[in-house]
N, C-alpha and C. Protein backbone atom coordinates (compact mmCIF):
# COMPACT_ATOMS: atom_id res chain seq x y z
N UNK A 1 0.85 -1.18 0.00
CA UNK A 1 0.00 0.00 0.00
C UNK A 1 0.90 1.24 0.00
N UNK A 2 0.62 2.06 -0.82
CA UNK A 2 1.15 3.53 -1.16
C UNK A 2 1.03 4.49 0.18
N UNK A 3 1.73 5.38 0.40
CA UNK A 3 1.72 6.52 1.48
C UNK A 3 0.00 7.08 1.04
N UNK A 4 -0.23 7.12 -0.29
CA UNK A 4 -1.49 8.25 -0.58
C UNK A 4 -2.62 7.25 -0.40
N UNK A 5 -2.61 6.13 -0.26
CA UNK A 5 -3.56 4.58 -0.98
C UNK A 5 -3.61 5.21 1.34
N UNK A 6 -2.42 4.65 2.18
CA UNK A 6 -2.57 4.72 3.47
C UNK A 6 -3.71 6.17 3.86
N UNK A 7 -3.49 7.26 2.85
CA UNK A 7 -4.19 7.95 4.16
C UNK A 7 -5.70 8.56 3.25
N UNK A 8 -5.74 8.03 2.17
CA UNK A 8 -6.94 8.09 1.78
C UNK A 8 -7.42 7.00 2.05
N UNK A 9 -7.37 5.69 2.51
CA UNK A 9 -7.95 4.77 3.33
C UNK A 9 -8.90 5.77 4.55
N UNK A 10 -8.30 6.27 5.21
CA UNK A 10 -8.45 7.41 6.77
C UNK A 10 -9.61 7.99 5.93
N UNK A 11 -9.50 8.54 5.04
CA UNK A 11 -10.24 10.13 4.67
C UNK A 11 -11.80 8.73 4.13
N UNK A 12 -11.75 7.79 3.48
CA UNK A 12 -12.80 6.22 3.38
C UNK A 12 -13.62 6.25 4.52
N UNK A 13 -12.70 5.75 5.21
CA UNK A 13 -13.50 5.51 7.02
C UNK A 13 -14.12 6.98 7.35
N UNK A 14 -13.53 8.31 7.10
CA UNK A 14 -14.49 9.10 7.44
C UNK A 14 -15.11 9.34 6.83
N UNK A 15 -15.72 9.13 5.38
CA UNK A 15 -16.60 9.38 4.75
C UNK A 15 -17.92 8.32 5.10
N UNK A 16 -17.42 6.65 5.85
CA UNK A 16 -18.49 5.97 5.97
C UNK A 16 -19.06 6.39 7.05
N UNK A 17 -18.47 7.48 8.06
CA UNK A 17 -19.00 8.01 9.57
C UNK A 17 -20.47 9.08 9.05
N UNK A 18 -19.84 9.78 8.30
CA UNK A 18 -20.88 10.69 7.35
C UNK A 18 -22.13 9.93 6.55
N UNK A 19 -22.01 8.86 6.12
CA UNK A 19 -22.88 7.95 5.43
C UNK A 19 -24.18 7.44 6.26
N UNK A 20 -23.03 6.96 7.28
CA UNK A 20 -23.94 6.60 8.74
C UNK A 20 -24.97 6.98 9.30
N UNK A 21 -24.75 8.69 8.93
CA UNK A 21 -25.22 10.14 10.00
C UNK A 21 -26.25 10.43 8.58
N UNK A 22 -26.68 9.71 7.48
CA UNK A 22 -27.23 9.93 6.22
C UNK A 22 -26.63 11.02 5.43
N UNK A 23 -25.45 11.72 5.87
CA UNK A 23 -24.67 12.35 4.82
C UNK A 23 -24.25 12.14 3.56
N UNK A 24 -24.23 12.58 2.61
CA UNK A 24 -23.12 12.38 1.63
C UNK A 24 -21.87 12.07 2.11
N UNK A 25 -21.67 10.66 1.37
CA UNK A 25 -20.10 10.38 2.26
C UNK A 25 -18.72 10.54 1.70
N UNK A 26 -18.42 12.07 2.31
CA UNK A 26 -17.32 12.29 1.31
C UNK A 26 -16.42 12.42 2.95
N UNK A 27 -14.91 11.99 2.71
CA UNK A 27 -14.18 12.12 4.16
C UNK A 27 -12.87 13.28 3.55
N UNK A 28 -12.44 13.65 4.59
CA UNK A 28 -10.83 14.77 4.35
C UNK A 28 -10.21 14.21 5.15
N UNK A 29 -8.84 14.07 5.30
CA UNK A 29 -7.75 14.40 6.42
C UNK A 29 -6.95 15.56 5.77
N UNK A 30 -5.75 16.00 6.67
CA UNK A 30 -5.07 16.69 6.37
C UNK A 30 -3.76 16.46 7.25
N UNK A 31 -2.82 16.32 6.12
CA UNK A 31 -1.62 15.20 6.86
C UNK A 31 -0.62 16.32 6.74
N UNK A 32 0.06 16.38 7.79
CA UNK A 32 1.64 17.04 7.96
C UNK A 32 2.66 16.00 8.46
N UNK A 33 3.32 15.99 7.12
CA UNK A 33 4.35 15.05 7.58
C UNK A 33 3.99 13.13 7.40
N UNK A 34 4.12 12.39 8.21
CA UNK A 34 3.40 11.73 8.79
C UNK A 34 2.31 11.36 9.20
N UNK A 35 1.69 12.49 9.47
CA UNK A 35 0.60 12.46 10.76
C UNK A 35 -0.64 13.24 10.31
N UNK A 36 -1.73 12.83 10.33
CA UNK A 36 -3.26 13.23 10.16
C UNK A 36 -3.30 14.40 11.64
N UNK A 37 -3.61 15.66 11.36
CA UNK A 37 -3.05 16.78 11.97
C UNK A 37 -4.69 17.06 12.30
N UNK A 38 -5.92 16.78 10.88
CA UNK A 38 -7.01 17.44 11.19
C UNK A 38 -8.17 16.17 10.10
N UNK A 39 -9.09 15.72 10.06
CA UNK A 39 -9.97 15.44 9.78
C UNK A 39 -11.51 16.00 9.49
N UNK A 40 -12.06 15.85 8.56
CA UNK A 40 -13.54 16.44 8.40
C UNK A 40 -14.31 15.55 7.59
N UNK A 41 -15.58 15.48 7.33
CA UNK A 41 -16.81 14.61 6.64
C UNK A 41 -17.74 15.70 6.64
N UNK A 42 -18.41 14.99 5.08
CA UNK A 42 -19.52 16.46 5.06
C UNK A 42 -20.39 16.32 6.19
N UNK A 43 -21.12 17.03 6.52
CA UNK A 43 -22.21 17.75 7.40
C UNK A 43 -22.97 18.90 7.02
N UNK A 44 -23.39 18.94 5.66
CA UNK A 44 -24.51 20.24 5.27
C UNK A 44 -25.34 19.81 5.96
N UNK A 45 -26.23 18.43 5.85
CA UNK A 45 -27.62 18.00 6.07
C UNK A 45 -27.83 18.15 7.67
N UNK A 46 -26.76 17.65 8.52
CA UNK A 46 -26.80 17.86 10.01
C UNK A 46 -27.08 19.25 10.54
N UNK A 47 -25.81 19.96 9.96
CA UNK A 47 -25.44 21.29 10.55
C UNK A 47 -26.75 22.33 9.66
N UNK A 48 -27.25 21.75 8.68
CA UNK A 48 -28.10 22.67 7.74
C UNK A 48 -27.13 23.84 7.49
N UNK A 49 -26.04 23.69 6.70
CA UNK A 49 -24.57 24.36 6.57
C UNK A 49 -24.33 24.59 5.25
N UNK A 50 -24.53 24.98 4.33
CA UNK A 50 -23.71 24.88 2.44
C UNK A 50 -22.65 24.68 2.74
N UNK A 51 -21.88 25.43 3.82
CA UNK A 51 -20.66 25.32 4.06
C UNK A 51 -19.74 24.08 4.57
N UNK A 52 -20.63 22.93 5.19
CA UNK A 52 -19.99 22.39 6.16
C UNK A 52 -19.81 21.06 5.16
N UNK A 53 -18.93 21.12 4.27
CA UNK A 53 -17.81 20.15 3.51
C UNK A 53 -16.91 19.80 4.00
N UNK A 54 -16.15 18.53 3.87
CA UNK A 54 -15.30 17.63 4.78
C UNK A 54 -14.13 18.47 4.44
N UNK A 55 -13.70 18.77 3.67
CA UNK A 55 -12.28 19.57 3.28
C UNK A 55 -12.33 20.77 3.86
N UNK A 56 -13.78 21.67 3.87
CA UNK A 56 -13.31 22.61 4.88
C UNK A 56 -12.88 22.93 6.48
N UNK A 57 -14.36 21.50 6.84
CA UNK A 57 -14.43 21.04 8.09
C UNK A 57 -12.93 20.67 8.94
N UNK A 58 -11.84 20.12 7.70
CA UNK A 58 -10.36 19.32 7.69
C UNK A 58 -9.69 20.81 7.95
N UNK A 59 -9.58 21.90 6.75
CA UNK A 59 -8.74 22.57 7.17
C UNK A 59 -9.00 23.25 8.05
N UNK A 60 -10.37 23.33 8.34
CA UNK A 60 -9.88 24.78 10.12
C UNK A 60 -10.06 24.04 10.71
N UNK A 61 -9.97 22.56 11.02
CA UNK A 61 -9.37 22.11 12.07
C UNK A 61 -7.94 21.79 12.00
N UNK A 62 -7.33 21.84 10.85
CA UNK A 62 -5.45 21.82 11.05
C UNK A 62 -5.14 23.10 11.21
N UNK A 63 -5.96 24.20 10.66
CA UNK A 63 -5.36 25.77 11.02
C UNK A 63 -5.56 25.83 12.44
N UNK A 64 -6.45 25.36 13.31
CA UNK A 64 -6.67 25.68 14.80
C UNK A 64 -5.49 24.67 15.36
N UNK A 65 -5.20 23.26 14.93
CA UNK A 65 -4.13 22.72 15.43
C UNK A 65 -3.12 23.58 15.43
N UNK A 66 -3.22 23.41 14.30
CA UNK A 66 -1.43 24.32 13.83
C UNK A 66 -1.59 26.13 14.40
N UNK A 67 -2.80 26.73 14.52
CA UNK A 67 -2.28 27.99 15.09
C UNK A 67 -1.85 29.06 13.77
N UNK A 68 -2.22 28.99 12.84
CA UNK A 68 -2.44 29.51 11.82
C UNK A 68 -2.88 28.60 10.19
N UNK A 69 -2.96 30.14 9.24
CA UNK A 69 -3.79 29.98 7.88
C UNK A 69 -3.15 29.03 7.06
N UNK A 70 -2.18 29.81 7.18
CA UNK A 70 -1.04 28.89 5.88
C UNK A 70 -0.55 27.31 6.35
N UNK A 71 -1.04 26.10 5.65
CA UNK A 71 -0.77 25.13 5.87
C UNK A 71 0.41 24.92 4.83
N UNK A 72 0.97 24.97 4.06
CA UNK A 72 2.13 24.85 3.05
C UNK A 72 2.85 23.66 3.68
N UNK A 73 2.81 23.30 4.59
CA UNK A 73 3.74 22.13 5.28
C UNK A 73 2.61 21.10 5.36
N UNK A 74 1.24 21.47 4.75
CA UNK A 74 0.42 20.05 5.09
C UNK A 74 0.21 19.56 3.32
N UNK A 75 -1.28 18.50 2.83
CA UNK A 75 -1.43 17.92 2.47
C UNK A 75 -2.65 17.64 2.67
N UNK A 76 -3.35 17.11 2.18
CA UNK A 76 -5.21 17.36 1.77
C UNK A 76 -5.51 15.73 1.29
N UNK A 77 -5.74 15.25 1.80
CA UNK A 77 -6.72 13.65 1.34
C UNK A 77 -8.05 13.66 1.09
N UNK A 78 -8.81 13.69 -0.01
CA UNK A 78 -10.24 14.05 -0.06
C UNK A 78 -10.68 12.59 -0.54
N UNK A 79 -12.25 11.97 -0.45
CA UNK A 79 -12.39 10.71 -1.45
C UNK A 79 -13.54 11.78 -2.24
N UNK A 80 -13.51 12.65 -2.54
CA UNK A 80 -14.22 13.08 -3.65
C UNK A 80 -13.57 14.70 -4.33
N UNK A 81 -13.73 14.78 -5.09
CA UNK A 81 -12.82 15.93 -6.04
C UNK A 81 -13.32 17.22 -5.37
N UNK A 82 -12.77 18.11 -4.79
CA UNK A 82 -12.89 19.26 -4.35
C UNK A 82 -13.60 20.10 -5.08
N UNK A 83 -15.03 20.99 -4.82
CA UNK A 83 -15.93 21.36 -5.31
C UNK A 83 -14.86 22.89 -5.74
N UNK A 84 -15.71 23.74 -6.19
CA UNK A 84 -15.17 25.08 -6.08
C UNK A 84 -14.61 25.82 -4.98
N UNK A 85 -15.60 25.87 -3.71
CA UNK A 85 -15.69 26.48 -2.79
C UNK A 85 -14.15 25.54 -1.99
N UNK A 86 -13.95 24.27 -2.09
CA UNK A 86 -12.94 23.82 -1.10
C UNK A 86 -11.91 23.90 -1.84
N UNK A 87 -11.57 24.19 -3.49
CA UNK A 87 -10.54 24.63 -4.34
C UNK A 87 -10.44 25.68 -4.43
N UNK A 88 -11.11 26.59 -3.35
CA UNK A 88 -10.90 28.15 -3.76
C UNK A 88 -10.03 28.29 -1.71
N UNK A 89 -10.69 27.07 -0.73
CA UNK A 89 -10.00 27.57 0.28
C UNK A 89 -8.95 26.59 0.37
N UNK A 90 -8.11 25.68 -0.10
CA UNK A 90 -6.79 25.12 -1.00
C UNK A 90 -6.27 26.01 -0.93
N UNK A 91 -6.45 26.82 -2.20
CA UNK A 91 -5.83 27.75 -2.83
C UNK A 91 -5.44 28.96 -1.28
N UNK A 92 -6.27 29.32 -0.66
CA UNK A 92 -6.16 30.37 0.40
C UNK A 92 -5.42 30.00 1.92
N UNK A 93 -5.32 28.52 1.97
CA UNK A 93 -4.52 27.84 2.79
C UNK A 93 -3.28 27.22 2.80
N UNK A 94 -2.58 27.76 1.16
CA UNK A 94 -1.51 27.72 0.77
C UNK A 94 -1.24 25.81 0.91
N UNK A 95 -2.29 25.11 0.85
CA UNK A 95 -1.68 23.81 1.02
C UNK A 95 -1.08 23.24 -0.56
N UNK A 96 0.12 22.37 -0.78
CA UNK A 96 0.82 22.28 -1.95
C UNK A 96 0.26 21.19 -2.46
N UNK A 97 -0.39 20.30 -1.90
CA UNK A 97 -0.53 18.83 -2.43
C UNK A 97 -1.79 18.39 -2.09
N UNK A 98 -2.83 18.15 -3.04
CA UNK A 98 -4.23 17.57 -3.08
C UNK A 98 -4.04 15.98 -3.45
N UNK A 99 -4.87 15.24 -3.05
CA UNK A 99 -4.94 13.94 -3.31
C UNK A 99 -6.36 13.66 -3.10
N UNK A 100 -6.92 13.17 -4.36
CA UNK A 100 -8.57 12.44 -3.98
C UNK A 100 -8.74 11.72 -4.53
N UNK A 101 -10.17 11.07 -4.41
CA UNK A 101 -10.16 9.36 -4.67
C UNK A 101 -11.29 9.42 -6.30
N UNK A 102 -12.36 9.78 -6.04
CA UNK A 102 -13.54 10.02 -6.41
C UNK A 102 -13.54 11.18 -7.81
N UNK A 103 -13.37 11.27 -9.16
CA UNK A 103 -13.77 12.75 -9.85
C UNK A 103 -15.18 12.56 -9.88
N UNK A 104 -15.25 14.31 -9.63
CA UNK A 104 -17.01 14.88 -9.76
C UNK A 104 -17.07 15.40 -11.14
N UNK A 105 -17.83 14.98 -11.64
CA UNK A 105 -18.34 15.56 -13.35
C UNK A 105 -19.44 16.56 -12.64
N UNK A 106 -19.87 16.70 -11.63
CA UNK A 106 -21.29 17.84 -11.59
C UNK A 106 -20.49 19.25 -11.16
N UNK A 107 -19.39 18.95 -10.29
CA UNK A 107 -18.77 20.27 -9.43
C UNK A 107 -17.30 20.33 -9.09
N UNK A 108 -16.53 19.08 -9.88
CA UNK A 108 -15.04 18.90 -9.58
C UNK A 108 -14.54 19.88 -10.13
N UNK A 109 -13.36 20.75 -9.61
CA UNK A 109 -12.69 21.47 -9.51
C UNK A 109 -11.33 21.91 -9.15
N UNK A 110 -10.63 20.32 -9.78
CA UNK A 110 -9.51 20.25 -9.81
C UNK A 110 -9.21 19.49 -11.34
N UNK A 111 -9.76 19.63 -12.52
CA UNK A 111 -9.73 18.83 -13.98
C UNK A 111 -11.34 18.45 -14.46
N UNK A 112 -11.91 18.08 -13.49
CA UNK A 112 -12.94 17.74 -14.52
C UNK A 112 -14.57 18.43 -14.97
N UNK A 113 -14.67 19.76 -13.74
CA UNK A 113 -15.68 20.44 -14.60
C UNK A 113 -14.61 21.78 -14.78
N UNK A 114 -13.66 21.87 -14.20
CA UNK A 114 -12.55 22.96 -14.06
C UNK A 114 -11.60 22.63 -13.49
N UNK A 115 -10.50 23.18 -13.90
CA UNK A 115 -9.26 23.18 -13.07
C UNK A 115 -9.16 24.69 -12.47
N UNK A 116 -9.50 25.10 -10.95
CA UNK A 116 -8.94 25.87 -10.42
C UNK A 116 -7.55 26.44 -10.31
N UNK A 117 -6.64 25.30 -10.31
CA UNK A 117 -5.19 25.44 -9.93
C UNK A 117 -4.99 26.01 -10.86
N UNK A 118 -5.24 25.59 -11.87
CA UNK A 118 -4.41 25.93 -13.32
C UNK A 118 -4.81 27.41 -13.36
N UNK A 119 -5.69 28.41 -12.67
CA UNK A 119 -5.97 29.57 -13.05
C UNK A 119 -4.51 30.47 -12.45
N UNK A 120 -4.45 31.90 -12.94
CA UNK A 120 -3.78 32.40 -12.52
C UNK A 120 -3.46 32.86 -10.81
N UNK A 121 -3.76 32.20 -10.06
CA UNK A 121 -4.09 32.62 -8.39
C UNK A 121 -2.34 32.26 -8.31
N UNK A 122 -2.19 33.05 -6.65
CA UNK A 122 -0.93 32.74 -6.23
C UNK A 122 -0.44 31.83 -5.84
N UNK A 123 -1.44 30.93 -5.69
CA UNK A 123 -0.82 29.53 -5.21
C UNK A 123 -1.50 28.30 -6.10
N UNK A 124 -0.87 27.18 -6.85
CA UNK A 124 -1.04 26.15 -7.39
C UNK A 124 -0.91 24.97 -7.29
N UNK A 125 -1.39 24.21 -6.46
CA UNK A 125 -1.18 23.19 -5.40
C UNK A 125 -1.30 22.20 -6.58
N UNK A 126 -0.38 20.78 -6.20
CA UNK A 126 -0.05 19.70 -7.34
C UNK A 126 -1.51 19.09 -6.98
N UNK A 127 -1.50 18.08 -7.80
CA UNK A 127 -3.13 17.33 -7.41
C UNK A 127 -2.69 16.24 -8.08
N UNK A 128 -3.37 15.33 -6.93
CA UNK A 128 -3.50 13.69 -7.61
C UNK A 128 -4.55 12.87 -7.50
N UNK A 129 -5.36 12.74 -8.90
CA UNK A 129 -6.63 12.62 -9.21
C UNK A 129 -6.73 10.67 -8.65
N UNK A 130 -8.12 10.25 -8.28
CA UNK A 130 -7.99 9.13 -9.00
C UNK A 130 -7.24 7.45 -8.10
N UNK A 131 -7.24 8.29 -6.64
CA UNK A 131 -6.15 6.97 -5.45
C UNK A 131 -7.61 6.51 -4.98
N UNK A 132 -7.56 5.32 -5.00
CA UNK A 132 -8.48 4.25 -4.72
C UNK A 132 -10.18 4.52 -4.75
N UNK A 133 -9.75 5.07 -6.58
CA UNK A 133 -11.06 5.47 -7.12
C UNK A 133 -11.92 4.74 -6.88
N UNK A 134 -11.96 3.58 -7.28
CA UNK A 134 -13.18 2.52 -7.26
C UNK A 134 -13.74 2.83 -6.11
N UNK A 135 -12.76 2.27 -5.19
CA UNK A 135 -13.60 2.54 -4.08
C UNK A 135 -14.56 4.05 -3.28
N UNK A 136 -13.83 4.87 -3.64
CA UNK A 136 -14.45 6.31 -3.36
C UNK A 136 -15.64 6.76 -4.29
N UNK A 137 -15.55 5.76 -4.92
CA UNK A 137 -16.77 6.15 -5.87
C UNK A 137 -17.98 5.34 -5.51
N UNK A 138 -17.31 4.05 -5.47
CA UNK A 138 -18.41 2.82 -4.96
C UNK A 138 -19.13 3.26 -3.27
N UNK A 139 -18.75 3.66 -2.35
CA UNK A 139 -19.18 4.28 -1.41
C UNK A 139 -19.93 5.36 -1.36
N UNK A 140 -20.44 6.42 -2.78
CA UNK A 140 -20.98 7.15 -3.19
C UNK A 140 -22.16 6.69 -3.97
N UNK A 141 -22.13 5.85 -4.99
CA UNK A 141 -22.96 5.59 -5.88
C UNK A 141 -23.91 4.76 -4.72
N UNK A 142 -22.95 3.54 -4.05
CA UNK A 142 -24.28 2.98 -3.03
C UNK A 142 -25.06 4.02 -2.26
N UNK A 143 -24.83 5.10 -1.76
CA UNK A 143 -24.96 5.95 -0.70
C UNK A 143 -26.80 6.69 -1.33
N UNK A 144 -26.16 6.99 -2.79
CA UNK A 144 -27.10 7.14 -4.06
C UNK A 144 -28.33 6.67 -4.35
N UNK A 145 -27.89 5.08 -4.63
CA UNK A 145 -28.82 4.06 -4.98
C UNK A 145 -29.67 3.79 -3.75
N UNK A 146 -29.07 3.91 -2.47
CA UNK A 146 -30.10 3.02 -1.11
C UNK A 146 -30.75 4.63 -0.95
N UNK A 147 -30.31 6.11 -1.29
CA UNK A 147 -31.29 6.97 -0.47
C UNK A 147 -32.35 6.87 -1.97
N UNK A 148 -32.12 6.06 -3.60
CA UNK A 148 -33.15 6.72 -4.25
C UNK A 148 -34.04 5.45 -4.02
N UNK A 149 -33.87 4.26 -3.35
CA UNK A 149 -34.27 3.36 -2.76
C UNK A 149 -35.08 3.66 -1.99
N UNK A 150 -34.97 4.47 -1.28
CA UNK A 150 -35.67 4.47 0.26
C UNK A 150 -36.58 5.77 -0.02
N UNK A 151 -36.48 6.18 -1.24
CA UNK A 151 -37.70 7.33 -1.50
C UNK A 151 -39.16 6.69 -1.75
């Protein structure tokens, strides 16, 4: 198993905590170094939040670990492709390295309805599309099928 395969496994398990809670099950960590520093899972439907996405939920909890904005020393594990809104606070948290499992054709925003990075902003964080897709996807589509099930 790969360093990125290890901690998008982590960011899996928190997306099935979110699934659980009838969320969309998308999970974040946010790794410095070694070490998972901050974690998040969506929570719109709980919190009744637009805002409350696992990647954002991830980084202000590594900015409150860490004691400031700029993460540049961390790293981002998503199992689903960062919408606009969490590729626009990427970009504002100076983090260098994205990794997700899952591409979104409705709202991805790292290649496949847009590439953010690639725009002119000051910071252009590498991205790696596509680590244990199947599975980040398969944990979505079921999530899909049992809520159009249960309508």
């Amino acid at each position: 198993m790969t360093r990125d395969e290890m901690f998008m496994r982590q960011a899996l398990e928190i997306a099935r905590q979110s699934a659980a809670e009838g969320e969309v099950p998308v999970g974040a960590v946010v790794v410095k170094g070694e070490n998972v520093i901050a974690c998040g899972r969506n929570r719109r439907e709980t919190k009744k939040n637009a805002l409350c996405h696992a990647e954002i939920e991830a980084i202000n909890g590594a900015c409150s670990t860490l004691g400031g904005w700029r993460l540049w020393q961390c790293e981002l594990f998503v199992t689903l492709e960062p919408c606009p809104m969490c590729a626009g606070a990427v970009i504002n948290a100076r983090i260098p390295r994205v990794v997700f499992g899952a591409f979104d054709m409705k709202a991805g925003s790292c290649g496949s309805v847009v590439n953010l990075f690639s725009l002119p902003f000051n910071h252009k964080p590498e991205v790696v599309g596509g680590v244990l897709e199947d599975e980040c996807s398969s944990i979505l589509t079921g999530f899909f099928k049992k809520l159009r099930k249960n309508k």
